[in-house]
PDB file of N, CA and C in Angstrom:
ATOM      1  N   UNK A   1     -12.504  24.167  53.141  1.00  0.00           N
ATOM      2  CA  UNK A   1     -13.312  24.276  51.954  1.00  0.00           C
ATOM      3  C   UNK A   1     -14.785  24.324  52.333  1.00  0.00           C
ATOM      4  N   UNK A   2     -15.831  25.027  51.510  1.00  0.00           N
ATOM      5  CA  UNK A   2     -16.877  25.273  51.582  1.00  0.00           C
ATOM      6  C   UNK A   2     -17.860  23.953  51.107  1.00  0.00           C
ATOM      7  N   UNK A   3     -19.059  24.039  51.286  1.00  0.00           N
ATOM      8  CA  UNK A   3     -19.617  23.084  50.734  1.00  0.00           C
ATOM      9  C   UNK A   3     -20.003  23.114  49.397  1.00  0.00           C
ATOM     10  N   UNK A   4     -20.070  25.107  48.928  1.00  0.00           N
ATOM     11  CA  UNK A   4     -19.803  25.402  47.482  1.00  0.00           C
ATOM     12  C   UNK A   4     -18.364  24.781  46.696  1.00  0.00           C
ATOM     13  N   UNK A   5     -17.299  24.763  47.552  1.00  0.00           N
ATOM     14  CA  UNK A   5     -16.356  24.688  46.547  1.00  0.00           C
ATOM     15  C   UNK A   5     -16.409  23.180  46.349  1.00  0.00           C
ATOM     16  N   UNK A   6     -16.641  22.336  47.931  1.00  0.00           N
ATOM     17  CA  UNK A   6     -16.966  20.864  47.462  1.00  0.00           C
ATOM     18  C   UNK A   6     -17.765  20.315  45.953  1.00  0.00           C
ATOM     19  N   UNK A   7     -18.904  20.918  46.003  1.00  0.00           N
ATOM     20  CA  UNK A   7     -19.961  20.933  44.554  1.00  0.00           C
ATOM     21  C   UNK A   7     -19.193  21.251  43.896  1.00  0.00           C
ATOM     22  N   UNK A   8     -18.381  22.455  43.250  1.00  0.00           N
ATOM     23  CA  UNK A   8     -17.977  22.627  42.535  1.00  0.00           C
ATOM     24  C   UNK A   8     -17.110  21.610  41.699  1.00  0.00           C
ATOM     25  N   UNK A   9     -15.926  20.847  42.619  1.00  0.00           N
ATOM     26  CA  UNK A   9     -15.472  19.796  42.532  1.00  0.00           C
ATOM     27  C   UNK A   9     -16.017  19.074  42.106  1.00  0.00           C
ATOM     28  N   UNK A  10     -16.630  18.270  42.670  1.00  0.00           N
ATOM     29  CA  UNK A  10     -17.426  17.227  42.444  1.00  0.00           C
ATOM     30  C   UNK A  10     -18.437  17.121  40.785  1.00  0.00           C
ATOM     31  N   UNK A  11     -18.421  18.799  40.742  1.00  0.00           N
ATOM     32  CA  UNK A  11     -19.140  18.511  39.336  1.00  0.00           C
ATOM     33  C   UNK A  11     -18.010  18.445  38.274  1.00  0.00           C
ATOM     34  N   UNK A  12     -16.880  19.212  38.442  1.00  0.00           N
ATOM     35  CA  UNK A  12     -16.325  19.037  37.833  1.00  0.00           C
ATOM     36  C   UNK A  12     -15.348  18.017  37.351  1.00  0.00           C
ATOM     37  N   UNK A  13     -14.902  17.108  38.365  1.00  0.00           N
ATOM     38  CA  UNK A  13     -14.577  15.700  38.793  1.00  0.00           C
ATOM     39  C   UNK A  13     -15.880  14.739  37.869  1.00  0.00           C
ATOM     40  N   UNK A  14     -16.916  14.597  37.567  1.00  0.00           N
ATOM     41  CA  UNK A  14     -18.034  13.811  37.233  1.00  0.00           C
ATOM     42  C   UNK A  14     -18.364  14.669  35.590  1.00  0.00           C
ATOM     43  N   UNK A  15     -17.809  15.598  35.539  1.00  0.00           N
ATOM     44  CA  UNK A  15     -17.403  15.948  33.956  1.00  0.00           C
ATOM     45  C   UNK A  15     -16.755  15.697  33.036  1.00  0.00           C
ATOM     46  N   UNK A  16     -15.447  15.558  33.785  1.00  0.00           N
ATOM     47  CA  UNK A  16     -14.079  14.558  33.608  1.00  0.00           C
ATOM     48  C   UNK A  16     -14.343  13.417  33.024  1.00  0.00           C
ATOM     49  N   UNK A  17     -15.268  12.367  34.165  1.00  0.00           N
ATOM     50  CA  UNK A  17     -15.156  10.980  33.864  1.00  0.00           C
ATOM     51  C   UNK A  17     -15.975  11.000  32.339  1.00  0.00           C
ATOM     52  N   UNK A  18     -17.209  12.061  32.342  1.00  0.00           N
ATOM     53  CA  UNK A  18     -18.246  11.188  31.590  1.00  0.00           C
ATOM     54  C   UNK A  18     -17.243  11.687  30.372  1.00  0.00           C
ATOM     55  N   UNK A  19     -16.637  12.529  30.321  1.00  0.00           N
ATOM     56  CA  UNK A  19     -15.817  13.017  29.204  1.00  0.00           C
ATOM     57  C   UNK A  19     -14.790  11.749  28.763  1.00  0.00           C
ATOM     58  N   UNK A  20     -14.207  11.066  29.948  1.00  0.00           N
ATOM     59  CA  UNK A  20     -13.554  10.066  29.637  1.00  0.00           C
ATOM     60  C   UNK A  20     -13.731   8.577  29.027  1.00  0.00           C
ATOM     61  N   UNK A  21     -15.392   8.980  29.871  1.00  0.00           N
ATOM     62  CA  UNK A  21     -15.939   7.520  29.323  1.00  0.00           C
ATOM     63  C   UNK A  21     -16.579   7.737  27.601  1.00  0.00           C
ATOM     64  N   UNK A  22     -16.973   8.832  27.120  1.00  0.00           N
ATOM     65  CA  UNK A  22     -17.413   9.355  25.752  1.00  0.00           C
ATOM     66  C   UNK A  22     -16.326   8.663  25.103  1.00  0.00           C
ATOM     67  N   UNK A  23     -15.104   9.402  25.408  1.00  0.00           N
ATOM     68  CA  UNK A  23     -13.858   9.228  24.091  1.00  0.00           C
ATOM     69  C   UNK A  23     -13.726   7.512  24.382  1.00  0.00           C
ATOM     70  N   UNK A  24     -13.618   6.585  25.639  1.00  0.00           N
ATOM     71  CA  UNK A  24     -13.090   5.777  25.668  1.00  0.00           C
ATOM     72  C   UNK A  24     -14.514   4.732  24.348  1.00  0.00           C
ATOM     73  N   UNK A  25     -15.525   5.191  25.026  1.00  0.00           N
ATOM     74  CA  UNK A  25     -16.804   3.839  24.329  1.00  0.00           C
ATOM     75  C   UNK A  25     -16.100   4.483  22.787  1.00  0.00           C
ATOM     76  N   UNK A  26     -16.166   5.660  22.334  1.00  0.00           N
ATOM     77  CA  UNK A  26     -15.691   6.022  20.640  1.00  0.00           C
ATOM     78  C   UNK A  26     -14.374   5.367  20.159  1.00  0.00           C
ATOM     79  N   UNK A  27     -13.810   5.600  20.150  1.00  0.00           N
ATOM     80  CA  UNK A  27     -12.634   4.597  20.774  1.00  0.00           C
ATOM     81  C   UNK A  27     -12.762   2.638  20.413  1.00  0.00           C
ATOM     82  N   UNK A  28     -13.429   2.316  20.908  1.00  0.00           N
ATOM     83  CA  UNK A  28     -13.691   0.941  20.913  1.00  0.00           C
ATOM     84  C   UNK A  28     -14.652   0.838  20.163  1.00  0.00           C
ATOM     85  N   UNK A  29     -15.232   1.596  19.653  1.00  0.00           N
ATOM     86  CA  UNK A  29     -16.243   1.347  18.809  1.00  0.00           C
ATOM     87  C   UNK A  29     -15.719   1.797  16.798  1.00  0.00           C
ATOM     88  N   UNK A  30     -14.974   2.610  17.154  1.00  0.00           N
ATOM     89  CA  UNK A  30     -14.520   3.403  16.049  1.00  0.00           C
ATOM     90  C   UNK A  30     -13.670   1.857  15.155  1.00  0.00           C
ATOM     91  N   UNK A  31     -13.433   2.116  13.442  1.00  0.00           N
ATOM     92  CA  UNK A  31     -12.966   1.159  13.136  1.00  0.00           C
ATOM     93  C   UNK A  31     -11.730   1.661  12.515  1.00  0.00           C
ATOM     94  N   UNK A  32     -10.637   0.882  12.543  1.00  0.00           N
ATOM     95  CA  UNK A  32      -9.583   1.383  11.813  1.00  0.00           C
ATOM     96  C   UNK A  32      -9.361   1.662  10.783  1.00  0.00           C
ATOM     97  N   UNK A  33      -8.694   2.229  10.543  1.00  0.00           N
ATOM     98  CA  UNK A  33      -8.686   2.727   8.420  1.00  0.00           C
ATOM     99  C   UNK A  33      -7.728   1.595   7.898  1.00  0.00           C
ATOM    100  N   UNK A  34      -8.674   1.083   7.284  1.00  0.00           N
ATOM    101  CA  UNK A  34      -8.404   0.274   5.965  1.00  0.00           C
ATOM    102  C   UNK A  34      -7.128   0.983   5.203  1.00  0.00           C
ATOM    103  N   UNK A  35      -5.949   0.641   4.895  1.00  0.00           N
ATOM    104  CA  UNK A  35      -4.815   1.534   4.079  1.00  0.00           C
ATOM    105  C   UNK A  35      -3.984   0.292   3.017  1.00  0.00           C
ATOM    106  N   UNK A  36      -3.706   0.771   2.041  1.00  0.00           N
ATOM    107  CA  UNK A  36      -2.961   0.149   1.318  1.00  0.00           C
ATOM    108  C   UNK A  36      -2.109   0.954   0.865  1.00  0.00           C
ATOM    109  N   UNK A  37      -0.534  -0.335   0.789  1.00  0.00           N
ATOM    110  CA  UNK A  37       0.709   0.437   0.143  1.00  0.00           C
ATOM    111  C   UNK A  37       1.583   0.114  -0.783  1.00  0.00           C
ATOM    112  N   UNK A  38       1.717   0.455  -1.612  1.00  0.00           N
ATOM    113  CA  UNK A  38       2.721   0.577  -2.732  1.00  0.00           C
ATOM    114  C   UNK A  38       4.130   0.676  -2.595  1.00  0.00           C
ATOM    115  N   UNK A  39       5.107  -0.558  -2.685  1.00  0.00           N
ATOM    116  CA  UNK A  39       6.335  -0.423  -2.706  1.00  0.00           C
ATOM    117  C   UNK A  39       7.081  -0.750  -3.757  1.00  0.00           C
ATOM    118  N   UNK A  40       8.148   0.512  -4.148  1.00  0.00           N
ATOM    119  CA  UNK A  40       9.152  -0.111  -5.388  1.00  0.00           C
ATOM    120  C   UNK A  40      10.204  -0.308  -4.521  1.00  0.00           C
ATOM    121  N   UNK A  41      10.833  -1.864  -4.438  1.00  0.00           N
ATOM    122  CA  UNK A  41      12.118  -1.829  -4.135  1.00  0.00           C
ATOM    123  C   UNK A  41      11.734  -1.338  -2.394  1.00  0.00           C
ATOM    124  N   UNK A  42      12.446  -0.716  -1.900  1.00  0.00           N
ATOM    125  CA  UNK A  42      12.421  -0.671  -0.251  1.00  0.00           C
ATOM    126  C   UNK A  42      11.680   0.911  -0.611  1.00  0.00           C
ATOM    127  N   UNK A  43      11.389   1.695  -1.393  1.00  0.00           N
ATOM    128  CA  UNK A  43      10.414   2.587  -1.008  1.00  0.00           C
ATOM    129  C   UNK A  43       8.815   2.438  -0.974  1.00  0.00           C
ATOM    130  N   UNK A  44       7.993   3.583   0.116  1.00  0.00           N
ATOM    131  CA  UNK A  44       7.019   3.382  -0.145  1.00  0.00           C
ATOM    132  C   UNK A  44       6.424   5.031  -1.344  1.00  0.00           C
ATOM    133  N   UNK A  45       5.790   4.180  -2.496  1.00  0.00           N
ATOM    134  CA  UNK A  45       5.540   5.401  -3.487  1.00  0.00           C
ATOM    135  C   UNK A  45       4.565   5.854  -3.070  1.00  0.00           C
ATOM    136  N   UNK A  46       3.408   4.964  -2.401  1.00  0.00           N
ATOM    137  CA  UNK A  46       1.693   4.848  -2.564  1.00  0.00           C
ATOM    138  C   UNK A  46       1.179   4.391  -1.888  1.00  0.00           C
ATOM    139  N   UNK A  47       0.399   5.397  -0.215  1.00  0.00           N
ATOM    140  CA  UNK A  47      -0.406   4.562   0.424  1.00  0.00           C
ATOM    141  C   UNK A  47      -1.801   5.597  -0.050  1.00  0.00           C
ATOM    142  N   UNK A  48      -2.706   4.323   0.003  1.00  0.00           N
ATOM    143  CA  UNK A  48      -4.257   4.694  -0.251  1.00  0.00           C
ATOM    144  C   UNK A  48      -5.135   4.053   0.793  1.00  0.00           C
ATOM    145  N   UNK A  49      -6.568   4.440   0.603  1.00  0.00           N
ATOM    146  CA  UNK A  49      -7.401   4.085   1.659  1.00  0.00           C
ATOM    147  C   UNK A  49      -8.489   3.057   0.686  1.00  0.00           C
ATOM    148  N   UNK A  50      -8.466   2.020   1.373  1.00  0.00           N
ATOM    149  CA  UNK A  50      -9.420   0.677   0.698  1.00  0.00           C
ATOM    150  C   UNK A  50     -10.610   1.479   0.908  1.00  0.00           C
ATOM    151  N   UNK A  51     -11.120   2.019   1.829  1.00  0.00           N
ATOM    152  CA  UNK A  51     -12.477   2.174   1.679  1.00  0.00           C
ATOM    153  C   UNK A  51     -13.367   3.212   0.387  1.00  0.00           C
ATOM    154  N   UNK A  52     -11.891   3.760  -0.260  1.00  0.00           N
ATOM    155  CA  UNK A  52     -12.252   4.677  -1.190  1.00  0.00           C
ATOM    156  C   UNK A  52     -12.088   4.309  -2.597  1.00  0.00           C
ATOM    157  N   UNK A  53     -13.351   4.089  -3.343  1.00  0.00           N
ATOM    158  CA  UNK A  53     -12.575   3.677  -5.191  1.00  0.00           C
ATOM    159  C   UNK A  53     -12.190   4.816  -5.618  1.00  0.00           C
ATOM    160  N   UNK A  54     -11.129   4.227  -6.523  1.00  0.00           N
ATOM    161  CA  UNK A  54     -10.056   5.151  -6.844  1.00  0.00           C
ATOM    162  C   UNK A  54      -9.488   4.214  -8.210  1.00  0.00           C
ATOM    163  N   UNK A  55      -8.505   4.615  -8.848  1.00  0.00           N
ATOM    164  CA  UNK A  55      -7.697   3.803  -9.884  1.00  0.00           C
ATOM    165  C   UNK A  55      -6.143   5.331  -9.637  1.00  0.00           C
ATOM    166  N   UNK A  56      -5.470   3.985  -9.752  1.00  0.00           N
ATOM    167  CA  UNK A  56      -4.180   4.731  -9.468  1.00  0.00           C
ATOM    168  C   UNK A  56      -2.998   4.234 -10.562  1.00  0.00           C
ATOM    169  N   UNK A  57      -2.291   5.208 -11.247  1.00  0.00           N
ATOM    170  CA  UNK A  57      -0.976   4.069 -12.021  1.00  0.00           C
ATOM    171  C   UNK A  57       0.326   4.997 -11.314  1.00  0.00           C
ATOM    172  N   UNK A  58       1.059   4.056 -11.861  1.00  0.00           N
ATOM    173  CA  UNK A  58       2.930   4.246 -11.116  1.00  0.00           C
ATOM    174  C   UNK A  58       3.359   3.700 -11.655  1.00  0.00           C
ATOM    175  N   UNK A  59       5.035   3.931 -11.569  1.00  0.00           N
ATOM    176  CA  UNK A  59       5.852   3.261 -12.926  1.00  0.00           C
ATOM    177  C   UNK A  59       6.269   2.237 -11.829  1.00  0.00           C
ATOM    178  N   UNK A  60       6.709   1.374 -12.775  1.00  0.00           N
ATOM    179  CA  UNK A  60       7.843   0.457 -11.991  1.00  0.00           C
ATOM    180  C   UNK A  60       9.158   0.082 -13.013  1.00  0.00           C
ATOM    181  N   UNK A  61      10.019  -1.207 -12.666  1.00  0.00           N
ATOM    182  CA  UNK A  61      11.630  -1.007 -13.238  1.00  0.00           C
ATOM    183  C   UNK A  61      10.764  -0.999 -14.600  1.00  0.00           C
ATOM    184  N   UNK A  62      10.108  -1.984 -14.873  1.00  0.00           N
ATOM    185  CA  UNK A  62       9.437  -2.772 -16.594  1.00  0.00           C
ATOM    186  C   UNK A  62       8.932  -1.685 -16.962  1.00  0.00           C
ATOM    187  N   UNK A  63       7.636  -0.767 -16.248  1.00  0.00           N
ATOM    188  CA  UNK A  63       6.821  -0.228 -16.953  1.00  0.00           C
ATOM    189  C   UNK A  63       6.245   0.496 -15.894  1.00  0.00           C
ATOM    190  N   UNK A  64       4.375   0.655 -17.016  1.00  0.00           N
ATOM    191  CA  UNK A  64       3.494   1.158 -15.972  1.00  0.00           C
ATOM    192  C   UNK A  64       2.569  -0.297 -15.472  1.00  0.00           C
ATOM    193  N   UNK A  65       1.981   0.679 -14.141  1.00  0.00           N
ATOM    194  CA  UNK A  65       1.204  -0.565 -13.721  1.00  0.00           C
ATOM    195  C   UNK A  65      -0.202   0.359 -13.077  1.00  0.00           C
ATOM    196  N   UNK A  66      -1.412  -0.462 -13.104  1.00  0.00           N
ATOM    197  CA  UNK A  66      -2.671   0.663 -12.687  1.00  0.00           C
ATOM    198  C   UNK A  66      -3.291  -0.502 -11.732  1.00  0.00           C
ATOM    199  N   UNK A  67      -3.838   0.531 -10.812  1.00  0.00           N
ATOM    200  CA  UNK A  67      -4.550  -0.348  -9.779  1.00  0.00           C
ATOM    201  C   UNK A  67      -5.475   0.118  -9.418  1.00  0.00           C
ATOM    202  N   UNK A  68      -6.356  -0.815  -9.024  1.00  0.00           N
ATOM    203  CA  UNK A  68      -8.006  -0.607  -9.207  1.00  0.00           C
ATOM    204  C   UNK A  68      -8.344  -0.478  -7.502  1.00  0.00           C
ATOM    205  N   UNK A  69      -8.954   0.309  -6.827  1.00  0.00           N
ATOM    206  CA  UNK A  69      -9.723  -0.045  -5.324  1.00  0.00           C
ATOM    207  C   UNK A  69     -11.647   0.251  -5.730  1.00  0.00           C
ATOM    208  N   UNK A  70     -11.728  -0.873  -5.464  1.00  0.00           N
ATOM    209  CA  UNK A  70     -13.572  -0.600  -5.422  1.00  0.00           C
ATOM    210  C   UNK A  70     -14.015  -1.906  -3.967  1.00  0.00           C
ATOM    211  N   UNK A  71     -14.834  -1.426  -3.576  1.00  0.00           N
ATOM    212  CA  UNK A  71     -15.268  -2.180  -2.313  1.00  0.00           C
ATOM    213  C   UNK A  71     -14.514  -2.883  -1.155  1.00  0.00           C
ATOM    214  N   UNK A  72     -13.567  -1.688  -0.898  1.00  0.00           N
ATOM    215  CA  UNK A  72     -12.897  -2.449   0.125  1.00  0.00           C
ATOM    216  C   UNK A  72     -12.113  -3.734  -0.217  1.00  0.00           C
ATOM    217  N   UNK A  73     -11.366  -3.346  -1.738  1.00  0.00           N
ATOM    218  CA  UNK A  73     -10.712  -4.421  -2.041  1.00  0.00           C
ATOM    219  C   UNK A  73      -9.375  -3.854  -3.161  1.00  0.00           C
ATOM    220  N   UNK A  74      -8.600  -4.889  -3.367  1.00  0.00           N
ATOM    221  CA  UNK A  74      -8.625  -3.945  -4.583  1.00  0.00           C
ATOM    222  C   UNK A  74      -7.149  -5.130  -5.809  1.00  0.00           C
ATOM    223  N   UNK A  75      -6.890  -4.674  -7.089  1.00  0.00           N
ATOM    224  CA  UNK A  75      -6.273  -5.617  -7.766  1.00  0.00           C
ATOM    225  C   UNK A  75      -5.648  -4.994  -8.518  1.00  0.00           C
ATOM    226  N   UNK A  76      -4.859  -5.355  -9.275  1.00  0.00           N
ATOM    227  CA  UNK A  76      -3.798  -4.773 -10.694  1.00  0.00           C
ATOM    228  C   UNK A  76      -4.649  -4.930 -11.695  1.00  0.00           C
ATOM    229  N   UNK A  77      -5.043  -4.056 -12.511  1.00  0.00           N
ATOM    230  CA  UNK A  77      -5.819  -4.480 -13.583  1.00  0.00           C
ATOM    231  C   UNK A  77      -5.007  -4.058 -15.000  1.00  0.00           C
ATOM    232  N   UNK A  78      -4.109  -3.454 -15.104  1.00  0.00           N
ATOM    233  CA  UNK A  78      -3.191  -3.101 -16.186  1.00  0.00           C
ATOM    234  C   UNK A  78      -1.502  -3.044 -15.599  1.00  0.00           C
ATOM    235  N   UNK A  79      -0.556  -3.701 -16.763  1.00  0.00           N
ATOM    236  CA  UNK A  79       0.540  -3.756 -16.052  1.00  0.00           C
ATOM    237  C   UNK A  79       1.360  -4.325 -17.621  1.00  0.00           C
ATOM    238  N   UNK A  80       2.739  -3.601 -17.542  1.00  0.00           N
ATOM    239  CA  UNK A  80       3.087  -3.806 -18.465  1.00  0.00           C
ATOM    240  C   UNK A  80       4.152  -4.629 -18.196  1.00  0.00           C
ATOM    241  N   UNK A  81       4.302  -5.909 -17.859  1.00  0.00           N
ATOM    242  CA  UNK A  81       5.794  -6.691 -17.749  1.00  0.00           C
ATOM    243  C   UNK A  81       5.296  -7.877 -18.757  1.00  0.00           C
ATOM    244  N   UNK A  82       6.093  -9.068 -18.759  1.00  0.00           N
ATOM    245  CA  UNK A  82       5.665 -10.039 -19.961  1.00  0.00           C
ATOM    246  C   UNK A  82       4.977 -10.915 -19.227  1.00  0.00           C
ATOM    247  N   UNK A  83       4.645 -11.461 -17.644  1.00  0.00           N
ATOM    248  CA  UNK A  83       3.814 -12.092 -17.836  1.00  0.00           C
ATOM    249  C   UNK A  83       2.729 -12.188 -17.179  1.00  0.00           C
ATOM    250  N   UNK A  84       2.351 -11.060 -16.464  1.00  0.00           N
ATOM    251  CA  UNK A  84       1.041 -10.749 -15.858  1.00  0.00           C
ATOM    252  C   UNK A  84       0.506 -11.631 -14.794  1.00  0.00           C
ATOM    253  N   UNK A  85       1.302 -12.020 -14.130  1.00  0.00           N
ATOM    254  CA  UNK A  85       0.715 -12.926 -12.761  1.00  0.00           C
ATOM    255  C   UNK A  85       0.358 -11.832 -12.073  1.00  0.00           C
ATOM    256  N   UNK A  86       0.705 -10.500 -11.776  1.00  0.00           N
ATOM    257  CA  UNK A  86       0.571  -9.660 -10.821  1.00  0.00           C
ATOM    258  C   UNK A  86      -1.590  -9.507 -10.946  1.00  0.00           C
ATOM    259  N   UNK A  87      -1.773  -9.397 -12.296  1.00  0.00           N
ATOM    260  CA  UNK A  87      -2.912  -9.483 -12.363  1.00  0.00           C
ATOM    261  C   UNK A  87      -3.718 -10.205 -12.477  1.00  0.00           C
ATOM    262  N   UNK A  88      -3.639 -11.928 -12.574  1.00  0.00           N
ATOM    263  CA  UNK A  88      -3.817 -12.827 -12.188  1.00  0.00           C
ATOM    264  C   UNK A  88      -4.271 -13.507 -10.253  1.00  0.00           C
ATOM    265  N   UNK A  89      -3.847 -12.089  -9.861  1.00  0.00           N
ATOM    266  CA  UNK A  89      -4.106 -12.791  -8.209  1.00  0.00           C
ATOM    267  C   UNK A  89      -5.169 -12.015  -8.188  1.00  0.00           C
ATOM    268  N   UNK A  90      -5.773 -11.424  -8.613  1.00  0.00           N
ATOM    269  CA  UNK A  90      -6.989 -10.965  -8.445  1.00  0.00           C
ATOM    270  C   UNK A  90      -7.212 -10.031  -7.668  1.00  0.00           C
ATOM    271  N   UNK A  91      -8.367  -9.977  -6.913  1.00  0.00           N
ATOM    272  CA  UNK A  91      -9.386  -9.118  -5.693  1.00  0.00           C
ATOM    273  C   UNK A  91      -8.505  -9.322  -4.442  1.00  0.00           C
ATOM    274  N   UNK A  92      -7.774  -8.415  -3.587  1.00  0.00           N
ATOM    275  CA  UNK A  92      -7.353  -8.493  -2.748  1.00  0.00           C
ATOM    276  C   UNK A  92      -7.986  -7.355  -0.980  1.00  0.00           C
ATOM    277  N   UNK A  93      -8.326  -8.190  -0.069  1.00  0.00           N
ATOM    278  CA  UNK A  93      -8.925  -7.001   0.859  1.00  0.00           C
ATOM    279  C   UNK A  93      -8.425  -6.573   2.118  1.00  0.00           C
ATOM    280  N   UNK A  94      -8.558  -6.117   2.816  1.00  0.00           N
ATOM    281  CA  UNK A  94      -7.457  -5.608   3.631  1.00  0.00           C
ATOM    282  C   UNK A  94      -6.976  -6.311   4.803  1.00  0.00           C
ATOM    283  N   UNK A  95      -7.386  -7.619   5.023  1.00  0.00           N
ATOM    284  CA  UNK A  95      -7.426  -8.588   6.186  1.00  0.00           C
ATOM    285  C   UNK A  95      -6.362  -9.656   5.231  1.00  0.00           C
ATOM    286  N   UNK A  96      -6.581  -9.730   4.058  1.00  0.00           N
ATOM    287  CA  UNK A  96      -5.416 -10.768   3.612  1.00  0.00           C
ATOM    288  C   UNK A  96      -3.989 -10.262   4.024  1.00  0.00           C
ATOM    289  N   UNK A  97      -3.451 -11.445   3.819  1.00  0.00           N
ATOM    290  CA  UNK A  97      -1.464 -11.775   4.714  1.00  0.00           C
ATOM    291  C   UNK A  97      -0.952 -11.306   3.366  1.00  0.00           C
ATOM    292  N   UNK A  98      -1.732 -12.012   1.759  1.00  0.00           N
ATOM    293  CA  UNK A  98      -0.641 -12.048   0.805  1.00  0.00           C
ATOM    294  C   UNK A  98      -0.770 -11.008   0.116  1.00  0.00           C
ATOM    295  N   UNK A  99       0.260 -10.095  -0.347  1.00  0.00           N
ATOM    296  CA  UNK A  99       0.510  -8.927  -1.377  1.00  0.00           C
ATOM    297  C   UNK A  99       0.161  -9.379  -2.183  1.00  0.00           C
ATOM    298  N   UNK A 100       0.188  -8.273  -3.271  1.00  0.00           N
ATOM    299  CA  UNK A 100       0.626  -8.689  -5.058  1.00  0.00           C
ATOM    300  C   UNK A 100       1.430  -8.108  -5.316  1.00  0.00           C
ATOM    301  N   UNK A 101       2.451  -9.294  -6.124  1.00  0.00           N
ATOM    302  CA  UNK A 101       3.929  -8.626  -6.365  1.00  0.00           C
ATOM    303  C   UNK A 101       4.441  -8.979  -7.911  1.00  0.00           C
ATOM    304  N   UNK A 102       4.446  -7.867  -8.312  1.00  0.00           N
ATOM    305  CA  UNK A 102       5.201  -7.762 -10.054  1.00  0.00           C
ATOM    306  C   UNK A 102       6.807  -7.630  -9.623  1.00  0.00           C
ATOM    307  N   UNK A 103       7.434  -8.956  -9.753  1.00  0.00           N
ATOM    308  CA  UNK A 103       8.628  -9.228  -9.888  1.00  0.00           C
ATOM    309  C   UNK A 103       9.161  -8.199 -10.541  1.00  0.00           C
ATOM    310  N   UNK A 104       8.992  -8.307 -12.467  1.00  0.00           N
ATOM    311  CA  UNK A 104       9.475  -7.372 -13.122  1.00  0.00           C
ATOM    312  C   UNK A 104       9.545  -5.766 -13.427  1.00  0.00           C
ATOM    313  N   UNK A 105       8.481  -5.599 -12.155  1.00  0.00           N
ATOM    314  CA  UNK A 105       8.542  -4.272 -12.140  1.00  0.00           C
ATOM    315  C   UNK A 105       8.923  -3.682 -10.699  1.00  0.00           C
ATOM    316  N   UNK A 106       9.266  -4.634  -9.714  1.00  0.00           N
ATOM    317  CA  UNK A 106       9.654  -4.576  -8.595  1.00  0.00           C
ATOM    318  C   UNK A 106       9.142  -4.063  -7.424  1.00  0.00           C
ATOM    319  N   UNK A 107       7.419  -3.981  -7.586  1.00  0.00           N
ATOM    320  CA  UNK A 107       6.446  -3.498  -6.932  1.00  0.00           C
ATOM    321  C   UNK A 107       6.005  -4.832  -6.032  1.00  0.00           C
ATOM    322  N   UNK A 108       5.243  -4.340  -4.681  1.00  0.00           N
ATOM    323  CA  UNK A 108       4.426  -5.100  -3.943  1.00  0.00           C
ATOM    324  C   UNK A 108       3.487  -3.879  -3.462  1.00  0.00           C
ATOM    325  N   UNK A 109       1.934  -4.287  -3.418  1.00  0.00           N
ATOM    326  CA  UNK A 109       0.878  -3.740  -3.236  1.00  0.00           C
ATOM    327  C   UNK A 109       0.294  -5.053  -1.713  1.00  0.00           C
ATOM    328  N   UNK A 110       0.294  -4.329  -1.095  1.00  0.00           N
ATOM    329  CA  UNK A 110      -0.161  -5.238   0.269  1.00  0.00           C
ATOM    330  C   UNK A 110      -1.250  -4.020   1.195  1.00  0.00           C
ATOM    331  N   UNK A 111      -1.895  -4.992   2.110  1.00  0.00           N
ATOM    332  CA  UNK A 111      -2.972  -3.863   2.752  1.00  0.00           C
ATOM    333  C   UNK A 111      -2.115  -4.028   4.494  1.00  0.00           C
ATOM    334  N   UNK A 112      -2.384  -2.680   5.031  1.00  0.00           N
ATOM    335  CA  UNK A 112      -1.798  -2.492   6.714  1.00  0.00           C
ATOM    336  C   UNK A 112      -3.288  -1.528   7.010  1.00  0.00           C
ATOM    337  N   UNK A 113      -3.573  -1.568   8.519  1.00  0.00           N
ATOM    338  CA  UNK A 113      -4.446  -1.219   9.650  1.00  0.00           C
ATOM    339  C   UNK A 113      -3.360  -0.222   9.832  1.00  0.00           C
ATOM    340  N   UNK A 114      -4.194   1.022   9.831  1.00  0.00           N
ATOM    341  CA  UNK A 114      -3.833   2.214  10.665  1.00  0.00           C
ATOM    342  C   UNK A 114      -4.320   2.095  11.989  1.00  0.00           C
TER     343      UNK A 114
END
C-alpha cells in the first residue's frame, strides 16, 4: 500500500468514528416519547403521545368515555358509568406506576416509554 492509500484510510476510518460518536452523544441525549395507552379488556384501542394536547373519546362495555392530554399529563374528564371514580383520580403523567381504570366500562388508560 501507498502512503496515498494509507491517508485515504485513515480518513476514512476517523469519519466513521466521528460519525459514530455524533449518533452515539444524540442518542443519550435524545428523550424518549412519552406514550399513552388505552385498553378495553386485553385490547389495545388507543396509544397517544403525552407530549401532545389532544381530547380523545372511545366507547367502552357502559358507554362513552373522553380523555383529556394537556401538559404532559393527562385524565378522564367525561365518562358515562354510574360512578365516576375513573374521573376522580385526576391528572395523571407519564412516570406514574398507577393507571386509571373504569371498571364499568372495562378500560385502563396507563402511560409506557417508547
Amino acid at each position: 500500500m501507498s502512503k496515498k492509500d494509507l491517508k485515504f484510510v485513515g480518513i476514512i476510518v476517523a469519519v466513521a468514528a466521528l460519525i459514530g460518536v455524533i449518533m452515539l452523544i444524540v442518542k443519550l441525549t435524545s428523550k424518549p416519547k412519552e406514550l399513552g395507552i388505552v385498553q378495553h379488556g386485553e385490547e389495545v384501542i388507543l396509544t397517544f403521545d403525552i407530549a401532545k394536547d389532544a381530547t380523545y373519546d372511545f366507547e367502552g362495555d357502559y358507554g362513552k368515555m373522553t380523555l383529556e392530554v394537556k401538559d404532559h399529563k393527562f385524565r378522564v374528564i367525561d365518562v358515562e358509568c354510574p360512578n365516576h371514580l375513573c374521573e376522580q383520580m385526576g391528572w395523571i403523567d407519564s412516570e406514574s406506576l398507577i393507571p386509571i381504570v373504569c371498571l364499568p366500562n372495562g378500560i385502563m388508560v396507563s402511560s409506557a416509554m417508547e
